[in-house]
N, C-alpha and C. Protein backbone atom coordinates (compact mmCIF):
# COMPACT_ATOMS: atom_id res chain seq x y z
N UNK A 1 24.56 11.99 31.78
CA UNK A 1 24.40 10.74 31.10
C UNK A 1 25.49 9.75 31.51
N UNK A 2 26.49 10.62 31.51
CA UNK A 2 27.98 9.36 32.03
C UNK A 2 27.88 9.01 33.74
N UNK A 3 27.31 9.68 34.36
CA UNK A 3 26.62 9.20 35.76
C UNK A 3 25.85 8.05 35.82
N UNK A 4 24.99 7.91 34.96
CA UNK A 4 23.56 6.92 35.11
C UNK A 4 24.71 5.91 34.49
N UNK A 5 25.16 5.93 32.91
CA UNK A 5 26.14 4.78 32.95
C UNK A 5 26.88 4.03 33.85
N UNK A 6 27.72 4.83 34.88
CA UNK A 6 28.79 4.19 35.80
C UNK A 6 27.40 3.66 36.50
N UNK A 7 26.85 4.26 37.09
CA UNK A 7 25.64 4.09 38.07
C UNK A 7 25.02 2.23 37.82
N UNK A 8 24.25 2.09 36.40
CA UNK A 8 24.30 1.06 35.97
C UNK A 8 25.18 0.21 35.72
N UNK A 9 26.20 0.48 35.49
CA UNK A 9 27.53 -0.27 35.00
C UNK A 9 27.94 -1.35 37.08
N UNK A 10 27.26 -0.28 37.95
CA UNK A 10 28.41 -0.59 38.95
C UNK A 10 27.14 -1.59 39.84
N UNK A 11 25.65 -1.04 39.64
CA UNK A 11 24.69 -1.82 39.93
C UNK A 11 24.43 -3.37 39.41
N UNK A 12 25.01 -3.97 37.79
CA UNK A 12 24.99 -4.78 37.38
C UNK A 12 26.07 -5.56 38.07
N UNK A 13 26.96 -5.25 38.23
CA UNK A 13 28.68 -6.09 38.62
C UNK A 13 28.09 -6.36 40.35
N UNK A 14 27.63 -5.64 40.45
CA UNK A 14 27.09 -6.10 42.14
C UNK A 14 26.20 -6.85 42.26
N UNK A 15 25.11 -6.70 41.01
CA UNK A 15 23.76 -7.69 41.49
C UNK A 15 24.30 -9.30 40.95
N UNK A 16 25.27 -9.58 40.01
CA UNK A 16 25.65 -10.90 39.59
C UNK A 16 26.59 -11.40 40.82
N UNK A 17 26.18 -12.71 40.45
CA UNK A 17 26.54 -13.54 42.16
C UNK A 17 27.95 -14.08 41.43
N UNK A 18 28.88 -14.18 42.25
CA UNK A 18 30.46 -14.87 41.89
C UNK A 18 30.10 -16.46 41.43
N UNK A 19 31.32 -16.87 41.05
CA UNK A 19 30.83 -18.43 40.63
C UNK A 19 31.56 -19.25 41.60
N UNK A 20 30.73 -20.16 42.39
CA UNK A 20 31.16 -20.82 43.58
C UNK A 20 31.91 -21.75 43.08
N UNK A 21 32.62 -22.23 44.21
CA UNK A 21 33.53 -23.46 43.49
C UNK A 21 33.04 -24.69 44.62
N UNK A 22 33.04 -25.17 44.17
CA UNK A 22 32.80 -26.57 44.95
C UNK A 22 34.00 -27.73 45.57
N UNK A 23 33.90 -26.72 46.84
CA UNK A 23 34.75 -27.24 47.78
C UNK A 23 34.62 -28.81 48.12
N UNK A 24 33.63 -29.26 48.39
CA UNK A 24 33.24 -30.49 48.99
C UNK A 24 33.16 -31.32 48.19
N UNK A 25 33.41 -32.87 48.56
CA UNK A 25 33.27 -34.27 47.79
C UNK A 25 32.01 -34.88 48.23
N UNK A 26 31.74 -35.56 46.63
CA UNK A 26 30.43 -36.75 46.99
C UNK A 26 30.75 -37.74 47.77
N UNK A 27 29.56 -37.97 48.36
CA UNK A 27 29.66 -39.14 49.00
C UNK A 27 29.55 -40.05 48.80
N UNK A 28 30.46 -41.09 48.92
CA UNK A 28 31.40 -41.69 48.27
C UNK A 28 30.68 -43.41 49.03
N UNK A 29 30.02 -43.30 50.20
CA UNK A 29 28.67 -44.47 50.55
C UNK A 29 28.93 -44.55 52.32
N UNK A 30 28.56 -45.90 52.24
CA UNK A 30 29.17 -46.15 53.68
C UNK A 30 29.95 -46.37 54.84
N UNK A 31 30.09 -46.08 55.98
CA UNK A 31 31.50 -46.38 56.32
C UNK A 31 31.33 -47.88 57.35
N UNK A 32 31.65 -48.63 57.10
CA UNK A 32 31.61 -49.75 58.23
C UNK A 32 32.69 -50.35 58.73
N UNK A 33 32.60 -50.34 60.23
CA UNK A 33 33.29 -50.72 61.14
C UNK A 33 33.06 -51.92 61.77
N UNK A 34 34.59 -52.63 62.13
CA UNK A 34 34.26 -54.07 62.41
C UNK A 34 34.57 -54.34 63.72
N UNK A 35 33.53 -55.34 64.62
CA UNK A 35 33.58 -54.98 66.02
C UNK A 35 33.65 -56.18 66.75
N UNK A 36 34.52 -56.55 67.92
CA UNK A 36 34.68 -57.64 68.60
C UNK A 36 32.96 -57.90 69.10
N UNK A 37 32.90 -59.23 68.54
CA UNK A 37 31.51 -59.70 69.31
C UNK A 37 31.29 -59.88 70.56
N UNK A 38 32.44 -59.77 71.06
CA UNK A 38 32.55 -60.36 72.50
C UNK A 38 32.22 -59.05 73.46
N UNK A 39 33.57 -58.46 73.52
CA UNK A 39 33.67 -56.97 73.94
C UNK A 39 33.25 -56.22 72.98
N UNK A 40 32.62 -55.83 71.67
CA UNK A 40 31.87 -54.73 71.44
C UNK A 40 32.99 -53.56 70.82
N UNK A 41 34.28 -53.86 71.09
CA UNK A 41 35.49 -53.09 70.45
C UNK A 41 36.04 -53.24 69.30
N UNK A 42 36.26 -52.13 68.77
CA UNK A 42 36.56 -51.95 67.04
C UNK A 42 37.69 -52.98 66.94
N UNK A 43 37.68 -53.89 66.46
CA UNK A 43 38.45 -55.06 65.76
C UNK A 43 38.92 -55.22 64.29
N UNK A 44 39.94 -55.16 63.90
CA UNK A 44 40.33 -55.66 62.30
C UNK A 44 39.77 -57.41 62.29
N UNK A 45 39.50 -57.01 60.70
CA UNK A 45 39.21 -58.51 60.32
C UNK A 45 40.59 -59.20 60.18
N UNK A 46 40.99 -60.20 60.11
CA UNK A 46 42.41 -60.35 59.37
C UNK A 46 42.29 -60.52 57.77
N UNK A 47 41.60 -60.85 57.21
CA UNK A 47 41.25 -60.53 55.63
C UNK A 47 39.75 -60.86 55.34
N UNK A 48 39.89 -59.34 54.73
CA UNK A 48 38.43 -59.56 54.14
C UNK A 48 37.80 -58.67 52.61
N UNK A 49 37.53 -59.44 51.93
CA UNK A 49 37.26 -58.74 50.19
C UNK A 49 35.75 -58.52 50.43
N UNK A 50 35.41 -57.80 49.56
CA UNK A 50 33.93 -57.42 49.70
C UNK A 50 33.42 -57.21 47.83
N UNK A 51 32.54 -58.25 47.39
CA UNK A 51 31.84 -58.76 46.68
C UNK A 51 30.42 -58.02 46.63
N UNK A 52 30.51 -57.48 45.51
CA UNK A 52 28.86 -57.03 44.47
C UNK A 52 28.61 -57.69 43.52
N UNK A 53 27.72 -57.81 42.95
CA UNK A 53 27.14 -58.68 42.01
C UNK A 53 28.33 -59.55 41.42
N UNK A 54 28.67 -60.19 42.08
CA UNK A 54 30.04 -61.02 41.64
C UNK A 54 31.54 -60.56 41.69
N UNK A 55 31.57 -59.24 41.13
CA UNK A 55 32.93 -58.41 40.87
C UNK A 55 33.29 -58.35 42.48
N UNK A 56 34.52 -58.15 42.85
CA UNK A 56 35.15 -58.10 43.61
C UNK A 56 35.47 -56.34 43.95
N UNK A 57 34.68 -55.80 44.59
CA UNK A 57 34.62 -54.64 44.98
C UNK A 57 35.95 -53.63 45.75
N UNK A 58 36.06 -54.62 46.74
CA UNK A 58 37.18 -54.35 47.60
C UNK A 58 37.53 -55.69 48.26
N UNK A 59 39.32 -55.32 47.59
CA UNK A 59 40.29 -56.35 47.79
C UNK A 59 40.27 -57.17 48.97
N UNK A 60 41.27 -58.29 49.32
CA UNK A 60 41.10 -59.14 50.96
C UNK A 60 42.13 -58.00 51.03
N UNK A 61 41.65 -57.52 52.80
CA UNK A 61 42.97 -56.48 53.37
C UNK A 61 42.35 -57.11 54.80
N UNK A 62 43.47 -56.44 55.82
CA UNK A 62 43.20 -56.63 57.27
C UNK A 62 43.15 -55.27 57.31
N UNK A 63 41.67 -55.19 57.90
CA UNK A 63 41.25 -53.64 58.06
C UNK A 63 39.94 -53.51 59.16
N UNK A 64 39.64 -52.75 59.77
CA UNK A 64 38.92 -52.44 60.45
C UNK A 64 37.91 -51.99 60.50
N UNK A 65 37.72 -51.03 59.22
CA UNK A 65 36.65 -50.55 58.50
C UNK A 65 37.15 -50.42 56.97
N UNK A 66 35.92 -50.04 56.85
CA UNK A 66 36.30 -49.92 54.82
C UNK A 66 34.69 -48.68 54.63
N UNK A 67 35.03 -48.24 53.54
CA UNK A 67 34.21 -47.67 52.74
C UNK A 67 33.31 -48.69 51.80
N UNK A 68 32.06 -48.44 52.35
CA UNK A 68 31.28 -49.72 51.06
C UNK A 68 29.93 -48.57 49.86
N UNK A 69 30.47 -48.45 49.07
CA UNK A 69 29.80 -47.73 48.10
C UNK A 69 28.18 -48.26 47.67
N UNK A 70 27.48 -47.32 48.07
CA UNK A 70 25.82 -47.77 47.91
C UNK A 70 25.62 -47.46 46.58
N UNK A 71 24.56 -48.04 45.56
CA UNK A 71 24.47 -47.83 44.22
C UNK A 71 23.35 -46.81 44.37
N UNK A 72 23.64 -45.91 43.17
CA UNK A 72 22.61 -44.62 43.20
C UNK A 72 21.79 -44.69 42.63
N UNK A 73 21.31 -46.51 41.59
CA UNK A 73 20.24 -46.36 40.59
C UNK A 73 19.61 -46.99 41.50
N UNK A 74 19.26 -47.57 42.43
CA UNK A 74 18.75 -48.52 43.25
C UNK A 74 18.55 -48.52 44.87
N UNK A 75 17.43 -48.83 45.14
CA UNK A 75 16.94 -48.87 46.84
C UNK A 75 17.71 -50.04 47.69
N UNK A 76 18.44 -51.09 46.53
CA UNK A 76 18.65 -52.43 47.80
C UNK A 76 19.98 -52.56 46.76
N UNK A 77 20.68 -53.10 47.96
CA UNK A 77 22.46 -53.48 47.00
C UNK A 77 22.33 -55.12 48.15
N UNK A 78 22.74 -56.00 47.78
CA UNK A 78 23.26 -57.28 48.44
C UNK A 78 24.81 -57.33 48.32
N UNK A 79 25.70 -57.79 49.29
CA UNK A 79 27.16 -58.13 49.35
C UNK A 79 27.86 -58.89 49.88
N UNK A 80 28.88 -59.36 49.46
CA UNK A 80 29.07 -60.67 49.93
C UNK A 80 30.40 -60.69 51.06
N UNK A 81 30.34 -60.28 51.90
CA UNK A 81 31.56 -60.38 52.83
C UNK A 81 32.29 -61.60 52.72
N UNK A 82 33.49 -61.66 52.23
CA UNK A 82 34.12 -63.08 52.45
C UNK A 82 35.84 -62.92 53.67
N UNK A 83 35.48 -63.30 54.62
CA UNK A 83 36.37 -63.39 55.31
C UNK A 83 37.36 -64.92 54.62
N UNK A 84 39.38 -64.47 54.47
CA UNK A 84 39.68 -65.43 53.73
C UNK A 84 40.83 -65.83 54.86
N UNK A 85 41.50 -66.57 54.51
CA UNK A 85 42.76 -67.18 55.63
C UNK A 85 42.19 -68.43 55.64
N UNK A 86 42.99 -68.83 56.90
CA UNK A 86 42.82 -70.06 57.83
C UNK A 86 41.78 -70.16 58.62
N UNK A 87 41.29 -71.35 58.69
CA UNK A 87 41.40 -72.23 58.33
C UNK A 87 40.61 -72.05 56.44
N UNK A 88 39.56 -71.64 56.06
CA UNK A 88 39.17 -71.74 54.69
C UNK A 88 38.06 -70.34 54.85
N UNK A 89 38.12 -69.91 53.24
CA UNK A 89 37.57 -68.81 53.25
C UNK A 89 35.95 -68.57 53.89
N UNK A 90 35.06 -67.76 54.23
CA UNK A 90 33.86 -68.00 54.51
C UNK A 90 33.17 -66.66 54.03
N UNK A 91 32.20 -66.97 52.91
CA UNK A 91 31.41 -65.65 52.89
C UNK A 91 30.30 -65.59 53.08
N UNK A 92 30.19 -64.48 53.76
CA UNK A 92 28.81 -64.19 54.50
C UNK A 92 27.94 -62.94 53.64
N UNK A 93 26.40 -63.30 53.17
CA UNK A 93 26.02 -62.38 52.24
C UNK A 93 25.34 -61.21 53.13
N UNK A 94 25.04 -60.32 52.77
CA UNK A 94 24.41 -58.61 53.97
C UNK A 94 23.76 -57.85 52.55
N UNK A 95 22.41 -57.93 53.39
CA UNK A 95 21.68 -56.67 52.10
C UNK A 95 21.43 -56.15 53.03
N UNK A 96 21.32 -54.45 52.04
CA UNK A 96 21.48 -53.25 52.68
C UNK A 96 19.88 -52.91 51.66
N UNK A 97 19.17 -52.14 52.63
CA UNK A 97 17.76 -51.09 51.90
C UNK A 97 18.38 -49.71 52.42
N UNK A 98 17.77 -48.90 51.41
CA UNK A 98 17.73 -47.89 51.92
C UNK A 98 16.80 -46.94 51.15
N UNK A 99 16.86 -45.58 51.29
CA UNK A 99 16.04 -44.79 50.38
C UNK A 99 16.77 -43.30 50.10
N UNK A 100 16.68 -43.27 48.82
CA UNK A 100 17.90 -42.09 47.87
C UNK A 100 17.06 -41.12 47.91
N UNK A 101 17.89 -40.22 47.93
CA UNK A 101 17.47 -38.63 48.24
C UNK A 101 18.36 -37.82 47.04
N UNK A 102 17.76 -37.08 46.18
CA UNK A 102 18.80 -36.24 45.78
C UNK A 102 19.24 -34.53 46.28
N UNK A 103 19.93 -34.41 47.42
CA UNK A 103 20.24 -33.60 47.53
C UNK A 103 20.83 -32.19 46.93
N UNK A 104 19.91 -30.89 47.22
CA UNK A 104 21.28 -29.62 46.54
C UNK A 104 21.75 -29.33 47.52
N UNK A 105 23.17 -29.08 47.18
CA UNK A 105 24.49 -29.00 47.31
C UNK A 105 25.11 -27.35 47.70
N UNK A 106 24.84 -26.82 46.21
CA UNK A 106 25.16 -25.49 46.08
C UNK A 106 25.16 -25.28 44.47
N UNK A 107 25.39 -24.08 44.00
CA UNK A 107 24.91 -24.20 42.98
C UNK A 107 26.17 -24.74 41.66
N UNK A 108 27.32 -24.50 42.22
CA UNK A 108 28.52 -25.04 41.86
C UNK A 108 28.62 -26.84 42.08
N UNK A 109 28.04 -27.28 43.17
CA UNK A 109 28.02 -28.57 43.47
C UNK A 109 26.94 -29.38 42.65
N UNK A 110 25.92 -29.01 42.70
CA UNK A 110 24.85 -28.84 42.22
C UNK A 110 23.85 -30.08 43.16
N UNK A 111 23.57 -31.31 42.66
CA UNK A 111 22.95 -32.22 43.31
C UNK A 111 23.70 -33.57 43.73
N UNK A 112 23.62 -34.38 44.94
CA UNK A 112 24.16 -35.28 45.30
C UNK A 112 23.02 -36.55 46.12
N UNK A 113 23.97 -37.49 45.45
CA UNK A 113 22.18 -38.59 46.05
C UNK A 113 23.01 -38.70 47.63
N UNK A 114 22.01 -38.61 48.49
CA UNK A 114 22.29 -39.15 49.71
C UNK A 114 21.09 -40.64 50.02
N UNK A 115 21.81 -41.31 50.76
CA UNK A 115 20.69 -42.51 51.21
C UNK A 115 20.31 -42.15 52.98
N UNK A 116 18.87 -42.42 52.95
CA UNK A 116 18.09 -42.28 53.94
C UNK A 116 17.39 -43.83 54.63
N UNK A 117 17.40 -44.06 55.85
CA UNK A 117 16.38 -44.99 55.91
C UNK A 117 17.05 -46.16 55.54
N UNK A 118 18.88 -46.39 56.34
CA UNK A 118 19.48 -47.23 55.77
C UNK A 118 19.17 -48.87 56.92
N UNK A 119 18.68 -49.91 56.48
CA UNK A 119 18.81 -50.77 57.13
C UNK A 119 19.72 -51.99 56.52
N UNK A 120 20.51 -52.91 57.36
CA UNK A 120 20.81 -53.75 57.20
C UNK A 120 19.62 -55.34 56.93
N UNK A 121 20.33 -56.90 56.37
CA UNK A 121 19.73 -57.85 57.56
C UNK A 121 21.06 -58.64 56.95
N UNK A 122 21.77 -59.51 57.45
CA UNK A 122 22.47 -60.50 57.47
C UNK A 122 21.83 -61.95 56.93
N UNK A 123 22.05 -62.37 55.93
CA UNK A 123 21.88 -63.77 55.42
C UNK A 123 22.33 -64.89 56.25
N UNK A 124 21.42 -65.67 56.74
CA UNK A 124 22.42 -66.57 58.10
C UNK A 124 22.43 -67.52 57.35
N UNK A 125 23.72 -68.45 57.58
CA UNK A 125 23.93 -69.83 56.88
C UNK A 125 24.43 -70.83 57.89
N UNK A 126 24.85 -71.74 57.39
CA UNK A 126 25.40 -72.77 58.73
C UNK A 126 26.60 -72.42 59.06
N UNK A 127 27.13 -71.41 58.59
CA UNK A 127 28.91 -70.76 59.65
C UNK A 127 28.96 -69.55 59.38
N UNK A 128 28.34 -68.82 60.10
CA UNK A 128 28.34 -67.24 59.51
C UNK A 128 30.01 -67.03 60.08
N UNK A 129 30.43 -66.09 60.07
CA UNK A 129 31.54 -65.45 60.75
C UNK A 129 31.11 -63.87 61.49
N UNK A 130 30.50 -63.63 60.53
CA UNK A 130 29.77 -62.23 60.99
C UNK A 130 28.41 -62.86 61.78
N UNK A 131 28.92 -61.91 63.47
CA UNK A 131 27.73 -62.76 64.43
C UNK A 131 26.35 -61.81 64.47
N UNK A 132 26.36 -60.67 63.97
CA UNK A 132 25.77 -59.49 64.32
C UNK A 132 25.85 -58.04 63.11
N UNK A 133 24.83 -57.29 62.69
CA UNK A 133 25.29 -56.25 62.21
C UNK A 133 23.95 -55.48 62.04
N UNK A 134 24.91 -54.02 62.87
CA UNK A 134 24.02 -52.91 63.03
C UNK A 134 23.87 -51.77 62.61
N UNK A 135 22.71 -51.02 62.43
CA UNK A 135 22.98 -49.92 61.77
C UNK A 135 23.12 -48.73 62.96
N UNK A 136 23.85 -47.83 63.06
CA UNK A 136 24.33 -46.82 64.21
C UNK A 136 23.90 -45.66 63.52
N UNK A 137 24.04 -45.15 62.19
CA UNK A 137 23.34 -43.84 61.59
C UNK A 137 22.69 -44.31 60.34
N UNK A 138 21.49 -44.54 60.28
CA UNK A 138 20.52 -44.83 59.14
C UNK A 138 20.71 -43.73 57.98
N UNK A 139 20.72 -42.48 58.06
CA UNK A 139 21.14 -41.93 57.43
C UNK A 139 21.86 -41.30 56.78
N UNK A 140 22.16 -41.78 55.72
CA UNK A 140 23.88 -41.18 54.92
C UNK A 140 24.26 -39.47 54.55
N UNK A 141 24.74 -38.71 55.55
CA UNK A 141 24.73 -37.59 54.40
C UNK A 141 26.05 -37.20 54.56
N UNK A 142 26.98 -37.87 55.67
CA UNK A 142 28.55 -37.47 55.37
C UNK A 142 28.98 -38.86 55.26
N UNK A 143 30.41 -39.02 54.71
CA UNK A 143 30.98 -40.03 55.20
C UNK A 143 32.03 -40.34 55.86
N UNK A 144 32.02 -39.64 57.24
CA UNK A 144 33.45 -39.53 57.68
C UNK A 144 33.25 -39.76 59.59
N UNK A 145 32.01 -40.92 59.63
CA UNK A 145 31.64 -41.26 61.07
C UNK A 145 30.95 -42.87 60.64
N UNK A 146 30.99 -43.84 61.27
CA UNK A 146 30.87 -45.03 61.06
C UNK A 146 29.18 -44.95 60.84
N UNK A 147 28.35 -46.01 59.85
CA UNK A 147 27.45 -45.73 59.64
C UNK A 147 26.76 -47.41 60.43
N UNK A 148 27.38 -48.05 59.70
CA UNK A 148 27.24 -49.71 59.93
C UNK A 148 28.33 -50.77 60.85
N UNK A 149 28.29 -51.27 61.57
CA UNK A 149 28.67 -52.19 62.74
C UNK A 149 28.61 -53.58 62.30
N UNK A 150 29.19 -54.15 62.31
CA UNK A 150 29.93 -55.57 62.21
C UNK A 150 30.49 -56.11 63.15
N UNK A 151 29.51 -56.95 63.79
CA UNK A 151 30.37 -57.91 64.76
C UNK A 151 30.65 -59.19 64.54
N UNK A 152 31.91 -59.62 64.88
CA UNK A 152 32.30 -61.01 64.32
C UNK A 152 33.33 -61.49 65.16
């Protein structure tokens, strides 16, 4: 009888799965990179804030790329690039489509929205600054390789 116990005792502890930990981070949106119009080479803006529904998303910095966070309740986000300095500020608006996926993860991670099917179009006005912008990986599922292109 004390056989079949251990027996069962040692069959249960083996058939239950460990509890995973969840190594990995959400993704956190897009990565875009800003690119000489001329030559086609990764270029810093000299300042530039980036605008969602009014709020000021991300600060004016001189940067080259930035992280731009896609919303997870929604297929379309609009944003307002404002390049600032000299001579006077200029913002240029960019809607983004795309299509949300909720990904599993693992069972510790559990589910994560990824966006699929990402396109740009640029709002043209009478002084854009931004001459161009492309999409290079339509689909979001890491964020740690440029997704979107900016030339200006």
């Amino acid at each position: 009888m004390r056989k079949w116990l251990l027996l069962s005792a040692i069959i249960l502890a083996t058939a239950c799965e460990r509890d995973d930990l969840c190594l990995e981070k959400p993704l956190e949106g897009a990565v875009v990179r800003f690119h000489n119009a001329i030559s086609g080479r990764p270029a810093a803006v000299d300042s530039v804030a980036v605008y969602y529904e009014g709020e000021n998303l991300i600060p004016a910095t001189l940067t080259d790329s930035l992280l731009l966070p896609l919303p997870p309740d929604r297929d379309t986000a609009q944003y307002v690039f404002e390049k600032t300095g000299t001579p006077a500020s200029n913002p240029d608006t960019v809607r983004f489509f795309y299509v949300r996926k909720d990904t599993f993860i693992s069972k510790a991670c559990g589910f994560w929205m990824t966006y699929r099917q990402l396109q740009a179009q640029l709002m043209t006005d009478s002084d854009n600054w931004i001459q161009q912008i492309t999409v290079t990986r339509p689909d979001i599922t890491d964020d740690t390789l440029a997704h979107i292109r900016i030339y200006h």
